[in-house]
Each structure stands twice: as structure tokens, then as C-alpha cells.
Protein backbone atom coordinates (compact mmCIF):
# COMPACT_ATOMS: atom_id res chain seq x y z
CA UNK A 1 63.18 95.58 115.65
CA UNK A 2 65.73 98.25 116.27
CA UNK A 3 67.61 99.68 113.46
CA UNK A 4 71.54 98.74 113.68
CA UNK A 5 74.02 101.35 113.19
CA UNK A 6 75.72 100.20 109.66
CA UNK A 7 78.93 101.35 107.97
CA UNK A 8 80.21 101.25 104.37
CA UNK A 9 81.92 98.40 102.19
CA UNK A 10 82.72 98.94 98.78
CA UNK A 11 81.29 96.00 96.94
CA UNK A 12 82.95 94.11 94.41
CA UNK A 13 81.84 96.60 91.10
CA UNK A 14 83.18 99.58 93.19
CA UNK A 15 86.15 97.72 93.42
CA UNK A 16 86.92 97.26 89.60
CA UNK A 17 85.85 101.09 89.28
CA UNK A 18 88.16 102.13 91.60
CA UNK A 19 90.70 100.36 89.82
CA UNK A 20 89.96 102.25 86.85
CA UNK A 21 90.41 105.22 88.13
CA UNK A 22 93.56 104.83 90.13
CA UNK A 23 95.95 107.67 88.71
CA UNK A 24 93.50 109.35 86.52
CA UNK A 25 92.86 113.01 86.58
CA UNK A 26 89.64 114.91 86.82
CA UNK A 27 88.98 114.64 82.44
CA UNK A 28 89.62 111.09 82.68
CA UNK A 29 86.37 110.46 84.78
CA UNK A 30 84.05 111.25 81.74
CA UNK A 31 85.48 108.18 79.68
CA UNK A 32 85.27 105.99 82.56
CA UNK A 33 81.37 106.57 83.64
CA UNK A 34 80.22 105.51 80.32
CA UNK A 35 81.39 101.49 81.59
CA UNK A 36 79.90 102.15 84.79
CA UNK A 37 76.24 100.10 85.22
CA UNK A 38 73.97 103.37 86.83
CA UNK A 39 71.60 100.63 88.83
CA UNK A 40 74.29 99.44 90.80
CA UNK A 41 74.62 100.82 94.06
CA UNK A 42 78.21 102.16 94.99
CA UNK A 43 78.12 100.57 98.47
CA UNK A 44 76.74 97.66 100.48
CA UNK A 45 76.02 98.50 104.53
CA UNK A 46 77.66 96.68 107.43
CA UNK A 47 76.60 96.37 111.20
CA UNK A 48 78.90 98.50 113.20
CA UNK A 49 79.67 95.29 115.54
CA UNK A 50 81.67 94.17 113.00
CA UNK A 51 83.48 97.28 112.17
CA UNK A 52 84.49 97.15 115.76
CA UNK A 53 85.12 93.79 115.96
CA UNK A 54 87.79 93.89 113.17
CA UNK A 55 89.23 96.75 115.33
CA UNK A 56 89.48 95.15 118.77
CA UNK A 57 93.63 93.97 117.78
CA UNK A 58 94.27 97.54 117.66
CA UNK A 59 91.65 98.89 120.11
CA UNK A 60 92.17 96.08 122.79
CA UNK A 61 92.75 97.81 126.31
CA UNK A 62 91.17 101.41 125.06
CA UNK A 63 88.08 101.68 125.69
CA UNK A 64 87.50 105.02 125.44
CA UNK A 65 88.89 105.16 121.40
CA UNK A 66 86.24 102.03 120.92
CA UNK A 67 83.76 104.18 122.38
CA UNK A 68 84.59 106.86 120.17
CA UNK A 69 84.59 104.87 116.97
CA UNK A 70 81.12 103.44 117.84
CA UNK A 71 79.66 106.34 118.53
CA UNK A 72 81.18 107.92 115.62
CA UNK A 73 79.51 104.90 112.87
CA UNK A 74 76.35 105.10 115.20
CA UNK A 75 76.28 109.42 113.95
CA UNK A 76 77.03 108.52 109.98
CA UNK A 77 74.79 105.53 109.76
CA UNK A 78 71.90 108.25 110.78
CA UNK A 79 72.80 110.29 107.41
CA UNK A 80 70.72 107.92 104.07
CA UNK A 81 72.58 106.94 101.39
CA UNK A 82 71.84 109.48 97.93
CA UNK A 83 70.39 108.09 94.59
CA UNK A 84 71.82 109.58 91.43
CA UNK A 85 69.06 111.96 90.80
CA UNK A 86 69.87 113.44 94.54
CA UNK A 87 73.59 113.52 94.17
CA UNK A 88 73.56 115.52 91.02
CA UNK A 89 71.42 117.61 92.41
CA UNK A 90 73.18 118.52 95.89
CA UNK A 91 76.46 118.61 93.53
CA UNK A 92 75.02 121.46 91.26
CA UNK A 93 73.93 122.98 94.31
CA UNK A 94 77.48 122.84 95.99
CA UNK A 95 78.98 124.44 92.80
CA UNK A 96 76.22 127.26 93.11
CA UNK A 97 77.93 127.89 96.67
CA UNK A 98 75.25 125.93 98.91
CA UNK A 99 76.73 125.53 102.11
CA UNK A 100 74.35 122.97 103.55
CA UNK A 101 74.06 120.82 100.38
CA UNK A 102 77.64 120.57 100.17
CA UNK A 103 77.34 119.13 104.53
CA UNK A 104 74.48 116.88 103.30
CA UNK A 105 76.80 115.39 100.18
CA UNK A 106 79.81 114.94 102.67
CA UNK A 107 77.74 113.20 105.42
CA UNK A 108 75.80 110.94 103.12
CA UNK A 109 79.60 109.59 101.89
CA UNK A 110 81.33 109.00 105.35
CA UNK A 111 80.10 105.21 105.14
CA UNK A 112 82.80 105.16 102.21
CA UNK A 113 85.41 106.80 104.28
CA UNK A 114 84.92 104.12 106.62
CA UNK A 115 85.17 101.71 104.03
CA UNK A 116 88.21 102.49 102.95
CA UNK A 117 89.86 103.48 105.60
CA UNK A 118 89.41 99.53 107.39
CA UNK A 119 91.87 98.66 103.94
CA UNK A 120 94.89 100.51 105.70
CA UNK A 121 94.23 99.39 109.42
CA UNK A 122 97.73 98.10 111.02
CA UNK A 123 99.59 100.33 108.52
CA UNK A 124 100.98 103.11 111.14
CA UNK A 125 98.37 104.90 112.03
CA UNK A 126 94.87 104.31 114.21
CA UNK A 127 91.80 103.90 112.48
CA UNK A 128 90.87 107.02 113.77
CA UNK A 129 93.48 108.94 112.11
CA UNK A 130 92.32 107.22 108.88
CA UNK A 131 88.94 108.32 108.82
CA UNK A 132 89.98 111.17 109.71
CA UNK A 133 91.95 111.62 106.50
CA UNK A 134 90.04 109.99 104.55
CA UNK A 135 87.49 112.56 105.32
CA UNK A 136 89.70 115.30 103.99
CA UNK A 137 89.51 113.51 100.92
CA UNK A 138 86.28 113.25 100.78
CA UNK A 139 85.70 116.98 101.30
CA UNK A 140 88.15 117.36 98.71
CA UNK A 141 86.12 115.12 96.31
CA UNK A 142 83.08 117.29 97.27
CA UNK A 143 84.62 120.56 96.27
CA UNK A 144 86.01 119.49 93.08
CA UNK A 145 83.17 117.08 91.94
CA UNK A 146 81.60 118.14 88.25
CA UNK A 147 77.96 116.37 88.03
CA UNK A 148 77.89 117.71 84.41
CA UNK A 149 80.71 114.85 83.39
CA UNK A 150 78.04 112.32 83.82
CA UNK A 151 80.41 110.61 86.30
CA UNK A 152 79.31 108.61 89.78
CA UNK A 153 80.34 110.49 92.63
CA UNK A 154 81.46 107.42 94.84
CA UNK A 155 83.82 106.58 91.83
CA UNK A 156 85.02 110.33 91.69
CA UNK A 157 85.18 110.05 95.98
CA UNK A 158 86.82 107.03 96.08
CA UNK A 159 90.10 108.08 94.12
CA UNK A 160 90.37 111.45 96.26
CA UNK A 161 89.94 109.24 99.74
CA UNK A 162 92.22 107.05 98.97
CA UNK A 163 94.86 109.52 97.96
CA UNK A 164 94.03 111.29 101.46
CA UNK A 165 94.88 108.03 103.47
CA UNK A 166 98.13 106.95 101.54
CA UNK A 167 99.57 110.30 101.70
CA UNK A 168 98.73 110.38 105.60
CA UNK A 169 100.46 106.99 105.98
CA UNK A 170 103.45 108.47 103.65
CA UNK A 171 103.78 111.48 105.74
CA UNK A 172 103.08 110.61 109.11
CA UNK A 173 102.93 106.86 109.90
CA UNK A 174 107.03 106.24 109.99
CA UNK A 175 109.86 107.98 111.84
CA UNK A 176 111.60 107.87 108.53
CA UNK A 177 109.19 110.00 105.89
CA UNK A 178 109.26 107.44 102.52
CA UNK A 179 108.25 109.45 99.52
CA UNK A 180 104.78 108.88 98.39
CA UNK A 181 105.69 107.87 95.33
CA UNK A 182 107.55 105.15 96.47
CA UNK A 183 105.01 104.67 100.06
CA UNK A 184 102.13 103.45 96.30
CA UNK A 185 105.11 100.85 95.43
CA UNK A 186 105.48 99.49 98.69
CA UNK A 187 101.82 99.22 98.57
CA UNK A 188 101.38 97.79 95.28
CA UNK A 189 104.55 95.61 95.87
CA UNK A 190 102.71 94.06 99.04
CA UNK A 191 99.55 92.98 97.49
CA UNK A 192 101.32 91.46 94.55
CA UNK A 193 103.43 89.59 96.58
CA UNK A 194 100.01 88.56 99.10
CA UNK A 195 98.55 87.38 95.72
CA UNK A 196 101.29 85.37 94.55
CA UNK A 197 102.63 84.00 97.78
CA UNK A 198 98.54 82.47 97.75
CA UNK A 199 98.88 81.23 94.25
CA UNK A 200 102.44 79.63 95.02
CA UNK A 201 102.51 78.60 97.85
CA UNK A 202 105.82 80.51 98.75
CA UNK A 203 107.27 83.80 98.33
CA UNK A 204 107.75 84.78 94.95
CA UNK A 205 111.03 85.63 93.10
CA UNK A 206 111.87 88.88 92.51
CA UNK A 207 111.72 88.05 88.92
CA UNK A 208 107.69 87.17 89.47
CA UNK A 209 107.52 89.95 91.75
CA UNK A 210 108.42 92.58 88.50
CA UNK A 211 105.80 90.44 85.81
CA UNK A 212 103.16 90.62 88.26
CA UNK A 213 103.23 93.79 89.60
CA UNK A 214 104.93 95.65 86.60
CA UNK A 215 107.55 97.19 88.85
CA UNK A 216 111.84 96.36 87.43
CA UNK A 217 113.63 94.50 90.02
CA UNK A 218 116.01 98.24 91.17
CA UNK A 219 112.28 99.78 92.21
CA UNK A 220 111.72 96.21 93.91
CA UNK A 221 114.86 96.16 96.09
CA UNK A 222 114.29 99.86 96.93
CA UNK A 223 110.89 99.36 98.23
CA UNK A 224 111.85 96.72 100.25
CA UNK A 225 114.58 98.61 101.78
CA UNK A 226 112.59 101.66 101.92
CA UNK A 227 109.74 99.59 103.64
CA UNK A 228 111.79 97.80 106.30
CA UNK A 229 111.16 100.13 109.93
CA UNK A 230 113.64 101.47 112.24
CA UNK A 231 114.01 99.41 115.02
CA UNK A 232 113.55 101.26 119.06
CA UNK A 233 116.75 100.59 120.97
CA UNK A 234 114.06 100.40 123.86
CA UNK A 235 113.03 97.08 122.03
CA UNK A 236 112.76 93.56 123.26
CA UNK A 237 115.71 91.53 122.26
CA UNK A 238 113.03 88.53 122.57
CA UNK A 239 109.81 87.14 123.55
CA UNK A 240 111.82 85.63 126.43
CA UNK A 241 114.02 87.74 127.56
CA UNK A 242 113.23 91.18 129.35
CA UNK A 243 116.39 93.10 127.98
CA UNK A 244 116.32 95.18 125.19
CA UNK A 245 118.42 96.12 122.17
CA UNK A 246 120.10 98.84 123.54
CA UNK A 247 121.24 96.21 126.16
CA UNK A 248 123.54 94.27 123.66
CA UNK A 249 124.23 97.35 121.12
CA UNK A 250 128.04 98.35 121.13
CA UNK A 251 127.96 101.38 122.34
CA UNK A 252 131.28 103.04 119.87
CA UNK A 253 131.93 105.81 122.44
CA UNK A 254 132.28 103.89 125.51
CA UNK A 255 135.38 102.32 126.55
CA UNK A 256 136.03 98.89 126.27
CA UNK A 257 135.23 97.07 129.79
CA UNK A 258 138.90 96.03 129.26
CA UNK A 259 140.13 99.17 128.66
CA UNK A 260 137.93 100.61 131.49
CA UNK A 261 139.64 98.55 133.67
CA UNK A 262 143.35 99.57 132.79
CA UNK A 263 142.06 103.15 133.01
CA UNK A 264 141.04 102.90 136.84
CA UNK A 265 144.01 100.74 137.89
CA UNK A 266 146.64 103.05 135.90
CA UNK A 267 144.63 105.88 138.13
CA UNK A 268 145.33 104.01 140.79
CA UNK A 269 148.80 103.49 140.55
CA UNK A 270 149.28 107.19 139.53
CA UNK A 271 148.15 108.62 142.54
CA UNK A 272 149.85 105.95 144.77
CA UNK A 273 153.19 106.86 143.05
CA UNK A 274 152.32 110.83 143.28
CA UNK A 275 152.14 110.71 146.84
CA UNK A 276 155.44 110.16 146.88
CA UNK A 277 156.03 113.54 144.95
CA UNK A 278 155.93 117.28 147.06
CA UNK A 279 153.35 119.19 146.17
CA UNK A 280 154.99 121.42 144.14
CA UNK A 281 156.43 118.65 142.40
CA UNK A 282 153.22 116.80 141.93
CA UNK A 283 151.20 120.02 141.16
CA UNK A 284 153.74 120.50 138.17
CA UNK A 285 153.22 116.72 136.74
CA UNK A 286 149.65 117.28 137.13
CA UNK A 287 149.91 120.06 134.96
CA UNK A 288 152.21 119.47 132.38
CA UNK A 289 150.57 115.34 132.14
CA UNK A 290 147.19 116.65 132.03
CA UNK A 291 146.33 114.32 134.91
CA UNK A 292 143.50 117.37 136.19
CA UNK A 293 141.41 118.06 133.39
CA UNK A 294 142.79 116.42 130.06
CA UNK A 295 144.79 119.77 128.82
CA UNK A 296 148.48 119.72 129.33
CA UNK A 297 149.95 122.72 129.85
CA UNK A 298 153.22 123.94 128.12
CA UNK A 299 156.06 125.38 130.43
CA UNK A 300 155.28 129.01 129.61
CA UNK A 301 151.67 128.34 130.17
CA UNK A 302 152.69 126.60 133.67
CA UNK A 303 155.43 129.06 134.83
CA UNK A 304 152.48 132.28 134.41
CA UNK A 305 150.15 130.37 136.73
CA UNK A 306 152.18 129.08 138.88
CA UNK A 307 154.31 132.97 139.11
CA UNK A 308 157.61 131.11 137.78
CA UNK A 309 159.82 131.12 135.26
CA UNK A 310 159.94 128.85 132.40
CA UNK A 311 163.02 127.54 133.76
CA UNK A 312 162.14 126.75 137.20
CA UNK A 313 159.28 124.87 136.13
CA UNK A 314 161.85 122.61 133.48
CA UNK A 315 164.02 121.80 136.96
CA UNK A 316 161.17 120.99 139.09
CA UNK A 317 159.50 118.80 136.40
CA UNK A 318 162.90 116.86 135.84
CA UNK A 319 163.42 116.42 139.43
CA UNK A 320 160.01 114.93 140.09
CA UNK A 321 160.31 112.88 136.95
CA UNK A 322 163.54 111.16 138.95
CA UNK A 323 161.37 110.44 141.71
CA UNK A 324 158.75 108.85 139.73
CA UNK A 325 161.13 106.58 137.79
CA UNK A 326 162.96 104.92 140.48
CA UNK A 327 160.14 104.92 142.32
CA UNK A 328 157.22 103.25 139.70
CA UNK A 329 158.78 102.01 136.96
CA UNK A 330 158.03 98.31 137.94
CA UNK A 331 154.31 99.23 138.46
CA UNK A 332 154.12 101.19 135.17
CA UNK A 333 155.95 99.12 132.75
CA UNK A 334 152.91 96.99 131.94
CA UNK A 335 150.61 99.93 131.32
CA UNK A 336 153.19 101.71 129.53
CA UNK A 337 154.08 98.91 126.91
């Protein structure tokens, strides 16, 4: 019967060890091993079908990333799992500067990657990206890992993947970077709430929120607000509708269809009531209004490019201002009041 390619779970004791050693540095470990039943093994295997399966929301319509991720748990599930007589001893071998005991004590620990990195799926980033991290982690475990503390190495991994992931999905899973400080309270905020909202039946209060999770109601409302994401203007309004939000956004620089309207007509009108002007006459109310390019232009400014004096300019302007009254003033008043 043909082996199945298997990846990591952590089983139920790894989980109460890993909350023990959530936040502790590297001398805390030594306390912590002592509770820690030797016989137990740090990891149970699953088939890789299911690892996939659980991915198809997020890998539907790429087949090529599925690919990848099967052929990637197919490569790790060919590396066995260490006792911990052998992990000890590839550990004091990687602190003696063995280069290919330190490769064999990273591949015999990317089942727990895996592991962990299915807890974070549909946070921001593929599951990909969180293996991948997690892998950093788990080099970083490797390197820093002290065999003479008498501590298990998938407890002393587990803390350093972990950290990997949730600082990737601090950093890089949101347009808006949320401290990671806060990106843990968000985290711890939603599986306090999952738990209670089970017990209850509803949503908790903020008030049960803070007991259970330990958190004071300011760090609650800040998480939410620092957890809520920013919304693409490119959006659906709807499940029903094809427009989108930038569709029924005010836009606070454009003009008012209203105003739009006005605009063009008084345009209109303008040039209707400038035709009745010379072109001297209507060059010079062009000029001093503005009506060209936005910039009116004082008399001195006018007379120099025009070749004129200050003076003639003044007469010409009042002369074609006469015009313009008698002849517009019923067409303007409205747009002018």
C-alpha cells in the first residue's frame, strides 16, 4: 500500500505547551520542560489531501499554487520525524557548527511549520507566504536552540514559528501596518470573543470581553478599530449591484452637478454677450475677468502686454463694460444674485 504524503498537527499536549510558553524568553524554557511528559510525541501526521482540502477556499481557480503546496508536503513528509535522543544530538552538533545537522534538524520540523501555519489561513496572507515564514522561525529556533536546558525542541520551535507568522501578518498582510503588539490583541481578542460567542450564544459585552481575555475595555475598542480594514473604492457596493463604492462616494473636489450646470450655461451666456464686444474690447475683459486662464490681470500688467498705457486700458475696459450692461444684464442677473 503506498505511503501517503502526511503533514504536521500539533496535538492537544503541544497545545497546552505552547501555551506555556507564549511570551517566555529563552531561560524560561528550563522551568517549563520539567512539566513536559518526554513519551509524548510533539506531533500527530495528517494526509496531505486534507491539508489541501482545507485550502481549496483560498486555492480555488489556481492550480498551479495547489500544485505547489502538494508537492511541497509531498518533499517534507519524505524527511522522519526525530526522537529525543536524535534531536539532542543534531542540536549539539549544530552548536559545534555542523552545517548538515543543522539542514537535517530544520527539515525533520517543517511538518510543524505546516501545522501552524493552517492556524492563520484567511488572515491576509496565502498559505504559502505562511510557511514560508514560519520557516524563518523555525530556522531561527534551530540557531538559537540549547539541548543542554533539557527542553523539547518542538516546544522551543513552536514559540519562534509562531512569532515568525504573526509578525508577517503584522507587517505585511494590511495596507495599514497595525503594530504587533496590538496585531497579538486583535488576535487574542478574536478567539476570546469565538469562545464566548459559543458559550453564549451571542456576542459578548465588552465587559465579558475584558474578564475573559484579560484585556481593559480602552485596549478593546482600539483593537477593534485597529482591526477593522480599509475598504477599495474599486469595491462592490453589493452582491446585486455591479457599481462600486467609488460610484456613490462624494467626490469633495468636484463640482456639484448643480453647480456644473450654472458653470456651462454662465459660459454660455458670456461668450454670447462678448460677441457683441470688439476685439480689443473683449480681449481686455478677458484679461482683466480672468475669463482665459483663471488669473486676472491688473491694468499695469494688461497695458505692458498689450503695448498701452495704464490709462488706455481703464477707458477701453469702461467702455466695453457699457456694452455689456445694457446689453446682458437681463441674462446675467440670475447668475449674478
Amino acid at each position: 500500500m503506498k505511503s501517503r504524503a502526511r503533514a504536521a498537527k500539533i496535538d492537544d499536549h503541544s497545545e497546552q505547551e505552547f501555551t506555556v510558553v507564549e511570551g517566555m524568553g529563552d531561560e524560561d524554557f528550563e522551568e517549563s520542560s520539567d512539566q513536559q511528559d518526554e513519551k509524548s510525541p510533539s506531533f500527530e501526521l495528517l494526509q496531505t489531501e486534507d491539508v489541501l482540502d482545507s485550502e481549496r477556499p483560498i486555492l480555488a481557480h489556481r492550480s498551479v499554487e495547489e500544485d505547489s503546496v502538494r508537492i511541497y508536503l509531498k518533499e517534507i513528509s519524505r524527511h522522519k520525524l526525530l526522537n529525543g535522543r536524535e534531536e539532542i544530538e543534531l542540536a549539539r552538533a549544530v552548536q559545534a557548527g555542523d552545517v548538515i545537522a543543522r539542514r537535517k534538524l530544520i527539515q525533520a520540523n517543517l511538518r510543524l511549520v505546516v501545522s501552524i501555519a493552517k492556524r492563520y489561513r484567511n488572515h491576509g496572507l496565502s498559505f504559502q507566504d505562511l510557511v514560508q515564514e514560519g520557516s524563518l522561525g523555525l530556522i531561527r529556533a534551530v540557531e538559537k536552540f540549547d539541548p543542554e536546558k533539557g527542553n523539547k525542541f518542538s516546544t522551543y520551535a513552536t514559540w519562534w514559528i509562531r512569532q515568525a507568522v504573526t509578525r508577517a501578518l503584522a507587517n505585511k498582510s494590511r495596507t495599514i501596518r497595525v503594530p504587533v503588539h496590538m496585531n497579538e490583541a486583535i488576535t487574542k481578542l478574536k478567539r476570546s470573543a469565538t469562545a464566548l460567542a459559543q458559550e453564549l450564544g451571542r456576542f459578548p459585552t465588552p465587559e465579558e470581553l475584558s474578564e475573559a481575555s484579560g484585556l481593559s475595555k480602552d485596549k478593546i475598542s482600539l483593537a477593534f478599530d485597529s482591526a477593522k480594514l480599509p475598504l477599495s473604492l474599486d469595491s462592490a457596493c453589493s452582491e446585486d449591484s455591479d457599481g462600486t463604492l467609488a460610484d456613490i462616494i462624494e467626490d469633495a473636489d468636484a463640482p456639484m452637478p448643480d453647480e456644473a450646470t450654472a458653470a456651462r450655461l454662465l459660459s454660455r451666456h458670456l461668450h454670447e454677450v462678448l460677441a457683441e464686444l470688439t476685439d480689443r474690447e473683449k480681449e481686455v475683459i478677458e484679461y482683466r475677468y480672468g475669463l482665459n486662464n483663471d488669473r486676472s490681470l491688473s491694468l499695469e500688467e494688461l497695458g505692458r502686454q498689450l503695448n498701452m498705457s495704464r490709462e488706455q486700458v481703464r477707458q477701453i475696459e469702461i467702455k466695453a463694460m457699457q456694452k455689456l450692461r445694457r446689453t446682458c444684464q437681463a441674462h446675467l442677473r440670475e447668475f449674478l444674485h
